[in-house]
PDB file of N, CA and C in Angstrom:
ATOM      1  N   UNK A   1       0.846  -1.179   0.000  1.00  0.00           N
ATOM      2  CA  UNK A   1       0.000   0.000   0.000  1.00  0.00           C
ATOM      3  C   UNK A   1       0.893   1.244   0.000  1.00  0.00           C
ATOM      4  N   UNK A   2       0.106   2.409  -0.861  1.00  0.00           N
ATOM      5  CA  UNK A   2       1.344   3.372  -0.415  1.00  0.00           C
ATOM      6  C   UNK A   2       1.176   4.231   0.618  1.00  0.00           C
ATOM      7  N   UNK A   3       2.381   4.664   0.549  1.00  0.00           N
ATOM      8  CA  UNK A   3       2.717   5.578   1.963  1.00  0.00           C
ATOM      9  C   UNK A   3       1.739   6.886   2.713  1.00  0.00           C
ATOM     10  N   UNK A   4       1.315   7.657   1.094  1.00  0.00           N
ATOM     11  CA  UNK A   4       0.317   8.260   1.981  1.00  0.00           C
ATOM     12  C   UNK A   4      -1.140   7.938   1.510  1.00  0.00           C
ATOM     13  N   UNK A   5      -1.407   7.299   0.862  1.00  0.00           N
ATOM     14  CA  UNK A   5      -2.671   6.239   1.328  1.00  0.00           C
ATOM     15  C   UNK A   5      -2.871   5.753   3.305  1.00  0.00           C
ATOM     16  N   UNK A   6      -1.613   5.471   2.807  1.00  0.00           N
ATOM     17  CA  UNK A   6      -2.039   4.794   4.691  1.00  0.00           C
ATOM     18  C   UNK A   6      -2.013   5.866   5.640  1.00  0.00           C
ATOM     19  N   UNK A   7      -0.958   7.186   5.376  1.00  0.00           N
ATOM     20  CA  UNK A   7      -1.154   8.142   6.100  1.00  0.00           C
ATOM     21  C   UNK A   7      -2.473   9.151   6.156  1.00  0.00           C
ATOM     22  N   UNK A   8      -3.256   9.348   5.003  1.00  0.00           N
ATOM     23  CA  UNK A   8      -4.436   9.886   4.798  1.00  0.00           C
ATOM     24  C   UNK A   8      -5.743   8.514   5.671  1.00  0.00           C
ATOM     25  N   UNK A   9      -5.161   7.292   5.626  1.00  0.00           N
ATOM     26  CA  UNK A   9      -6.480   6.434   6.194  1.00  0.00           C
ATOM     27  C   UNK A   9      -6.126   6.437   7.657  1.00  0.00           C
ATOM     28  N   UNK A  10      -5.068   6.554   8.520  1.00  0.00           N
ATOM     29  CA  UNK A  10      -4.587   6.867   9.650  1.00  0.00           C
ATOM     30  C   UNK A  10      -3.788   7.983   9.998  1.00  0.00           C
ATOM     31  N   UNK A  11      -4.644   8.949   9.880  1.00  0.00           N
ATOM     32  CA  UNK A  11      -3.690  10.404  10.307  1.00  0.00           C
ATOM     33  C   UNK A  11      -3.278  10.215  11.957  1.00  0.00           C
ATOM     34  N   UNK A  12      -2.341  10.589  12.063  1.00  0.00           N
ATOM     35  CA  UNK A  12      -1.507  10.762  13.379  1.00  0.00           C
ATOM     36  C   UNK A  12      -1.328  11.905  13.575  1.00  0.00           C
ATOM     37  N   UNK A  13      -2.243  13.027  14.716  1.00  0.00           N
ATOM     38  CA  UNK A  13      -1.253  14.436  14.560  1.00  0.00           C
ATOM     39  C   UNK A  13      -0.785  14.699  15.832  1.00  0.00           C
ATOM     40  N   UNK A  14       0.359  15.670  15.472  1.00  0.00           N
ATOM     41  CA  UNK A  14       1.017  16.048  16.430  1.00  0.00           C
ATOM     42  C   UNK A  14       1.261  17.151  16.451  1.00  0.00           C
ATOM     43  N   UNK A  15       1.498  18.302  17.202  1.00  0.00           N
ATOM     44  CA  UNK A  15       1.576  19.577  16.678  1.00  0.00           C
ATOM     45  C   UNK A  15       3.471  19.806  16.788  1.00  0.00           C
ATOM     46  N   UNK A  16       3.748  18.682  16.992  1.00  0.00           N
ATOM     47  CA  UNK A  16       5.945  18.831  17.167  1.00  0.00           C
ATOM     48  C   UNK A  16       5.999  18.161  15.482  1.00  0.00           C
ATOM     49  N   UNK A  17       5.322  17.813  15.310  1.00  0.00           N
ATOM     50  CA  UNK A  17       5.344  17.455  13.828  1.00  0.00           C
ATOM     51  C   UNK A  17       5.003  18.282  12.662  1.00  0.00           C
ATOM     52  N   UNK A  18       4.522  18.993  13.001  1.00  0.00           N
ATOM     53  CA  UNK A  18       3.631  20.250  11.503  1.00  0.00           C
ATOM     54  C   UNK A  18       5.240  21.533  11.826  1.00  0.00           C
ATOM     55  N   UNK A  19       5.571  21.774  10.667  1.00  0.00           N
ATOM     56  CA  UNK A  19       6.598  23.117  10.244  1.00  0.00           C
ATOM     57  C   UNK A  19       5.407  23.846  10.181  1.00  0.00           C
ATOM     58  N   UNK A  20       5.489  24.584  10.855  1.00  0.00           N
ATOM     59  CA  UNK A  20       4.708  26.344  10.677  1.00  0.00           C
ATOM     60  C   UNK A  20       5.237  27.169   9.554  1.00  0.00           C
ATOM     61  N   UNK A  21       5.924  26.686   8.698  1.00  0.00           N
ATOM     62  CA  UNK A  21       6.384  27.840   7.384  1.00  0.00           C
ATOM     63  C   UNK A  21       5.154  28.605   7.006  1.00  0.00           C
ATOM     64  N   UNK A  22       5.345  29.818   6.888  1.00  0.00           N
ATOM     65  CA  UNK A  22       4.305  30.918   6.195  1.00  0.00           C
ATOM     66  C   UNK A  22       3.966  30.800   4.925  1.00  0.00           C
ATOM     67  N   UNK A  23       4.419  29.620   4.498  1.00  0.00           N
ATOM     68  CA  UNK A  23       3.777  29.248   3.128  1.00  0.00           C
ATOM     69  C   UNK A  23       2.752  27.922   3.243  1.00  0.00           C
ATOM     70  N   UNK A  24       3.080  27.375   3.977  1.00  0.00           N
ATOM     71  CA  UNK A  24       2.465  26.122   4.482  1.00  0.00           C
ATOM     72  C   UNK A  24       1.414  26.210   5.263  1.00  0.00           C
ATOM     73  N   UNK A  25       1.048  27.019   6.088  1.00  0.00           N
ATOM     74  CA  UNK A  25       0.133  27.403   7.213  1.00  0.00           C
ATOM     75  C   UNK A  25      -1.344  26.977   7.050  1.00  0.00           C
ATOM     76  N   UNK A  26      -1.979  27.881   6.023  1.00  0.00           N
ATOM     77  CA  UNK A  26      -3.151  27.638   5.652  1.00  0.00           C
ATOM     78  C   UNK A  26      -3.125  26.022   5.178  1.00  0.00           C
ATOM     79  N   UNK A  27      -2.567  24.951   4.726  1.00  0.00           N
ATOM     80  CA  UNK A  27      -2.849  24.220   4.213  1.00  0.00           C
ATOM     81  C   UNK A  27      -2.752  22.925   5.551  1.00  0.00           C
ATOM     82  N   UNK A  28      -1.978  23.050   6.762  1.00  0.00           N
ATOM     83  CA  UNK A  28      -1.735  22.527   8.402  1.00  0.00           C
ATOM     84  C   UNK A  28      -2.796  22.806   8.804  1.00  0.00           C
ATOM     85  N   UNK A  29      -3.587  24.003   8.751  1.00  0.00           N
ATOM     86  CA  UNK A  29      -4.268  24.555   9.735  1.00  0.00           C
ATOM     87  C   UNK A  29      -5.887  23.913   9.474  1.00  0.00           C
ATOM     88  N   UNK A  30      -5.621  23.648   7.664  1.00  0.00           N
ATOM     89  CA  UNK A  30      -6.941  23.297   7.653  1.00  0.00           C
ATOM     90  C   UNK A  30      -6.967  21.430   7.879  1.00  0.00           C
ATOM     91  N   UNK A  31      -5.620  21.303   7.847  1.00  0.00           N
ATOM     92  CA  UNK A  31      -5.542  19.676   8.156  1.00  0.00           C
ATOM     93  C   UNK A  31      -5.788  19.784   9.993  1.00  0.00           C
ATOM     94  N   UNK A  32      -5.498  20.748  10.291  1.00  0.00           N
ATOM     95  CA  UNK A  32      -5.894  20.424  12.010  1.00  0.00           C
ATOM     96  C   UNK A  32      -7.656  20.291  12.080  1.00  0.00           C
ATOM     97  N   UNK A  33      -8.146  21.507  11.384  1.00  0.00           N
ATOM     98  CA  UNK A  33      -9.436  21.759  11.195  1.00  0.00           C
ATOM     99  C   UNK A  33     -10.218  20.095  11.086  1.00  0.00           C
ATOM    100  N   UNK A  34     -10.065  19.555   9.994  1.00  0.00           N
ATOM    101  CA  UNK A  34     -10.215  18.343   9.671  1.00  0.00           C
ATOM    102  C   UNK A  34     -10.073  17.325  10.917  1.00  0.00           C
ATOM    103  N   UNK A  35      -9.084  17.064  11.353  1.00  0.00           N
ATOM    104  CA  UNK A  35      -8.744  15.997  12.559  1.00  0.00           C
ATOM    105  C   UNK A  35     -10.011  16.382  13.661  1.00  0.00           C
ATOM    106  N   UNK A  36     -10.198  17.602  14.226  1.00  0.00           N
ATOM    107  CA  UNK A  36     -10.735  18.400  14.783  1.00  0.00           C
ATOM    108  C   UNK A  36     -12.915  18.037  14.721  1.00  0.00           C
ATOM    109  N   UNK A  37     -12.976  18.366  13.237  1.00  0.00           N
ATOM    110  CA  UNK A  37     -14.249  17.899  12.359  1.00  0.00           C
ATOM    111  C   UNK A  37     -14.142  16.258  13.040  1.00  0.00           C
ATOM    112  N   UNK A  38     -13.076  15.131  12.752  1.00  0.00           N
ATOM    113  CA  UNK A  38     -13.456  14.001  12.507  1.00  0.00           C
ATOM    114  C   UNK A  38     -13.849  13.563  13.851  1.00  0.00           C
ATOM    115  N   UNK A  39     -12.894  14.165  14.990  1.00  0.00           N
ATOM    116  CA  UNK A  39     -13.710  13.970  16.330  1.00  0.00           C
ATOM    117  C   UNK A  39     -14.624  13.999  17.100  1.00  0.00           C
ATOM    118  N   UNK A  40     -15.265  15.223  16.811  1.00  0.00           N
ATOM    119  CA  UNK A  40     -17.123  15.457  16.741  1.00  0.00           C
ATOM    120  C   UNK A  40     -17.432  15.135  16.059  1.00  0.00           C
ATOM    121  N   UNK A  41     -17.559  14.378  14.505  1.00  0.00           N
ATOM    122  CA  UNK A  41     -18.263  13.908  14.146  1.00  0.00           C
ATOM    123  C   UNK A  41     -18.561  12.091  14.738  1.00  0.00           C
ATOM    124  N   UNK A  42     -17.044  11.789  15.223  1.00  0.00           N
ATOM    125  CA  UNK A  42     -17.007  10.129  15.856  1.00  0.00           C
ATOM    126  C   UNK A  42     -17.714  10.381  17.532  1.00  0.00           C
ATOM    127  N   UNK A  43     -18.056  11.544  17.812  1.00  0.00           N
ATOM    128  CA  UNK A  43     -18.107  11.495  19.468  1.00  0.00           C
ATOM    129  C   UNK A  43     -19.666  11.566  19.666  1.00  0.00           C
ATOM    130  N   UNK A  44     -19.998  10.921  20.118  1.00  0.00           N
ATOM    131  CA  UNK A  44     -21.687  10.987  20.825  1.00  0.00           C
ATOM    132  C   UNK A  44     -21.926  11.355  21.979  1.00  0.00           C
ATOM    133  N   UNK A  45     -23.436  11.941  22.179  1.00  0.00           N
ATOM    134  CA  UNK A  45     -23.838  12.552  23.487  1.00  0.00           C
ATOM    135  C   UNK A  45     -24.099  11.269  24.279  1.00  0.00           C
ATOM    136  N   UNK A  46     -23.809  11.444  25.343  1.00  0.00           N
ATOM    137  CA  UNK A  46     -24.132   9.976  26.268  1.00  0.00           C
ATOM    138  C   UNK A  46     -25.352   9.935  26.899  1.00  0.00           C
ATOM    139  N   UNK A  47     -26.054   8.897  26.548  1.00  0.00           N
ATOM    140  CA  UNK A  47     -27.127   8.518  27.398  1.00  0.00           C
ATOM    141  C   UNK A  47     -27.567   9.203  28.665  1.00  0.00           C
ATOM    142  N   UNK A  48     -28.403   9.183  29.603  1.00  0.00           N
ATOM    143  CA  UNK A  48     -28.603   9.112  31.097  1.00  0.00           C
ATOM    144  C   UNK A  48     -27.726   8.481  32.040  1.00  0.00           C
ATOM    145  N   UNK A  49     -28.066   6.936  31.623  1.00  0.00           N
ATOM    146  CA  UNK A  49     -26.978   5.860  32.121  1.00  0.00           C
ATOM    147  C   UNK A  49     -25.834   6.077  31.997  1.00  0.00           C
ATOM    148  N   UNK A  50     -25.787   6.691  31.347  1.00  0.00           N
ATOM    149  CA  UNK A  50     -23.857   6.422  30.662  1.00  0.00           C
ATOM    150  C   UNK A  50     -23.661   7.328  31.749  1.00  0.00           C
ATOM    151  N   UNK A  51     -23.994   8.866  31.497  1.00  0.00           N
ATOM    152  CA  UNK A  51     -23.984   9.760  32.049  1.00  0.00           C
ATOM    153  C   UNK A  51     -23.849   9.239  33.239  1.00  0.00           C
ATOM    154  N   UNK A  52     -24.625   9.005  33.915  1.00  0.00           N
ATOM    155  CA  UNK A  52     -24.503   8.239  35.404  1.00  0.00           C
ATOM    156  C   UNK A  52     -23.389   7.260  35.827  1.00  0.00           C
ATOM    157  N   UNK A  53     -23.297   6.720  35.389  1.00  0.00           N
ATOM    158  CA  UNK A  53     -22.294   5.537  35.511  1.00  0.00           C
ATOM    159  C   UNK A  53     -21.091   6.739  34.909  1.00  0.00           C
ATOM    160  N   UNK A  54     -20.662   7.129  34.592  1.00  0.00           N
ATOM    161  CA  UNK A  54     -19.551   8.044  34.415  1.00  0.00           C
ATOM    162  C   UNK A  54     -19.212   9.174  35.729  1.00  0.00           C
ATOM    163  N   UNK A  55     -20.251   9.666  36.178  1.00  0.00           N
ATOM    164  CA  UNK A  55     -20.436  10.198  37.521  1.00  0.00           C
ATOM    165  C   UNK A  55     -19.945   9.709  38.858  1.00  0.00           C
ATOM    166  N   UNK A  56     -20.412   8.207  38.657  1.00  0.00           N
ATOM    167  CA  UNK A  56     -20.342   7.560  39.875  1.00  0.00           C
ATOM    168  C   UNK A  56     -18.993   7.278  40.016  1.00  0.00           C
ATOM    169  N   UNK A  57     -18.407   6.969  38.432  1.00  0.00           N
ATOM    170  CA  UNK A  57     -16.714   6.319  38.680  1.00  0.00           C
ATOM    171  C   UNK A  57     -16.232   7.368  38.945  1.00  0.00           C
ATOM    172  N   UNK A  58     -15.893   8.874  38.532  1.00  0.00           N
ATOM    173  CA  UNK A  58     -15.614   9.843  39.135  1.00  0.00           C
ATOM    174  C   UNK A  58     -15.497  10.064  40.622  1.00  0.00           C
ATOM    175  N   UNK A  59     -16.847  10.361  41.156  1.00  0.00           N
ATOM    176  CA  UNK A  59     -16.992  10.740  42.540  1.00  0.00           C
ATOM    177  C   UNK A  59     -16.398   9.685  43.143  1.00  0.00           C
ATOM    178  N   UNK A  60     -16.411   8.182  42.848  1.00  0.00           N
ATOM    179  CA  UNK A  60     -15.469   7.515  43.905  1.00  0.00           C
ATOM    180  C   UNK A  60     -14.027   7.127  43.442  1.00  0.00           C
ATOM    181  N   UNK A  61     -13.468   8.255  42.140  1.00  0.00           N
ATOM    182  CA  UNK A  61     -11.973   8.231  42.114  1.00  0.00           C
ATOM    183  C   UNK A  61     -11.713   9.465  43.043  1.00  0.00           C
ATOM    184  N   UNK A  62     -12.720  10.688  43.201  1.00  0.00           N
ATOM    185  CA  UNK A  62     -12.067  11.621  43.744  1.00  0.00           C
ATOM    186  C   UNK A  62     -12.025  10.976  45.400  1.00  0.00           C
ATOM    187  N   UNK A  63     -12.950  10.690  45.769  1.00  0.00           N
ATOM    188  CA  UNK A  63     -13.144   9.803  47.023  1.00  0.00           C
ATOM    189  C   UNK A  63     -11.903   9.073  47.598  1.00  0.00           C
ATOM    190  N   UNK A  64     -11.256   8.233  46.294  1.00  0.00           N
ATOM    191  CA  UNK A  64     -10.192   7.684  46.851  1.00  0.00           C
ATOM    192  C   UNK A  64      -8.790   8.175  46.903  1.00  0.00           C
ATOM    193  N   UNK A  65      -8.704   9.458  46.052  1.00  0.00           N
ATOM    194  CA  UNK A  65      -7.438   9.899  46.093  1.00  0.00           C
ATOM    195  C   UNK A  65      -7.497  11.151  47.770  1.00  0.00           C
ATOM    196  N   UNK A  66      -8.535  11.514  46.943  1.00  0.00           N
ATOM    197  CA  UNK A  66      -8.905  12.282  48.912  1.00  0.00           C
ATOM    198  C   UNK A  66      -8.536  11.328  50.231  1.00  0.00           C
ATOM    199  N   UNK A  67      -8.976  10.091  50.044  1.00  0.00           N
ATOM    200  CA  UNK A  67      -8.879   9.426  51.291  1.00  0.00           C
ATOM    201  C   UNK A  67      -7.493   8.754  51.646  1.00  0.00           C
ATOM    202  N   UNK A  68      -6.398   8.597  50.343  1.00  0.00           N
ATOM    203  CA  UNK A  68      -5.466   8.360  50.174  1.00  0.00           C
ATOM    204  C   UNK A  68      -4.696   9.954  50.840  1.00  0.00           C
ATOM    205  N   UNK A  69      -4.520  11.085  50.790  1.00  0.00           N
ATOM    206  CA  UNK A  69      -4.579  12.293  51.153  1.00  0.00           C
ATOM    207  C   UNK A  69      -4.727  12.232  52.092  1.00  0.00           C
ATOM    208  N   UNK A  70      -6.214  12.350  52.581  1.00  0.00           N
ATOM    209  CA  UNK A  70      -6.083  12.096  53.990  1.00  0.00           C
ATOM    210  C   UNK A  70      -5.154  11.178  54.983  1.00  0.00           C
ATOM    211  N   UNK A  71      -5.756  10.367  54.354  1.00  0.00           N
ATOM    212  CA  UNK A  71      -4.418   9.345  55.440  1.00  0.00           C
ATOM    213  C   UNK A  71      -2.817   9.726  55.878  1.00  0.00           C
ATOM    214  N   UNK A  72      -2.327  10.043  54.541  1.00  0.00           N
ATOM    215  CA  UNK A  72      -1.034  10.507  54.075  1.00  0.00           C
ATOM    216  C   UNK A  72      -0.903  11.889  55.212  1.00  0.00           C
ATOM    217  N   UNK A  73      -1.570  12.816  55.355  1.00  0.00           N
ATOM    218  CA  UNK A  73      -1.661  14.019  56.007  1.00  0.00           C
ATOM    219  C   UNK A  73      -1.370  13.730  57.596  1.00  0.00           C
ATOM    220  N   UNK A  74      -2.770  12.595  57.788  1.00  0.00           N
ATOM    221  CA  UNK A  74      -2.644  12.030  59.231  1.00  0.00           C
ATOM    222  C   UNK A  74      -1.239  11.446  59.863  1.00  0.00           C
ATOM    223  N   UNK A  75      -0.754  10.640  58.873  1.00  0.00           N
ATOM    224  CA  UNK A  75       0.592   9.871  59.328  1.00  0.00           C
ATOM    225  C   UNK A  75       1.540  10.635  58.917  1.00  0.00           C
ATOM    226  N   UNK A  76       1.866  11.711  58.474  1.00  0.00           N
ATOM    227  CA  UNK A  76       2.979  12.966  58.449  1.00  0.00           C
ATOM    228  C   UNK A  76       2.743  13.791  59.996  1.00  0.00           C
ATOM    229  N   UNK A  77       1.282  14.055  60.363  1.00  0.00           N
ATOM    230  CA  UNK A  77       1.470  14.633  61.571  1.00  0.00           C
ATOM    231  C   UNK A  77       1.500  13.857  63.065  1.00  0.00           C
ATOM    232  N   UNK A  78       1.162  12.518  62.943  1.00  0.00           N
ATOM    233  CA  UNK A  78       1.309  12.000  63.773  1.00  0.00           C
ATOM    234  C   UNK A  78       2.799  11.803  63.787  1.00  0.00           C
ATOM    235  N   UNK A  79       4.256  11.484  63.091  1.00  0.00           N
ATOM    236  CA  UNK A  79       5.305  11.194  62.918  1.00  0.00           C
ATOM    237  C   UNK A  79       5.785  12.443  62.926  1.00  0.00           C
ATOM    238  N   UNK A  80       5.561  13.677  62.933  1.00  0.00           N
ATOM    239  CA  UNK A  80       6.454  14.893  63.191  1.00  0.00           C
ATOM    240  C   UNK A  80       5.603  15.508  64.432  1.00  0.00           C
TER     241      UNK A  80
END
């Protein structure tokens, strides 16, 4: 297959990768544009459920790094 066949069917971007030359610009910018487009167009609004269940894993990651924190706080002042 060729080379940019496969690069146009799997774009990879990076922005340490694009030369900003002032001749080039407009033609990067609208390839960012594009990458940009293809992500809202692949991304969906989530359900209720989803929504929920996304909530819940949240509130008990913040839960556990807090309680991890806490602890950590407690046994620094009990030891000094």
């Amino acid at each position: 297959m060729d080379e940019e066949k496969l690069k146009k069917m799997l774009p990879s971007f990076s922005l340490k990768k694009i030369n900003w030359d002032v001749k080039t610009w407009p033609s990067k910018l609208m390839y960012v544009l594009r990458e940009y487009k293809r992500v809202i167009i692949l991304s969906k609004k989530p359900d209720i459920d989803e929504l929920s269940q996304i909530s819940k894993v949240t509130f008990l990651g913040i839960m556990i790094i807090g309680g991890i924190g806490f602890i950590m706080q407690l046994l620094f002042q009990l030891l000094v």
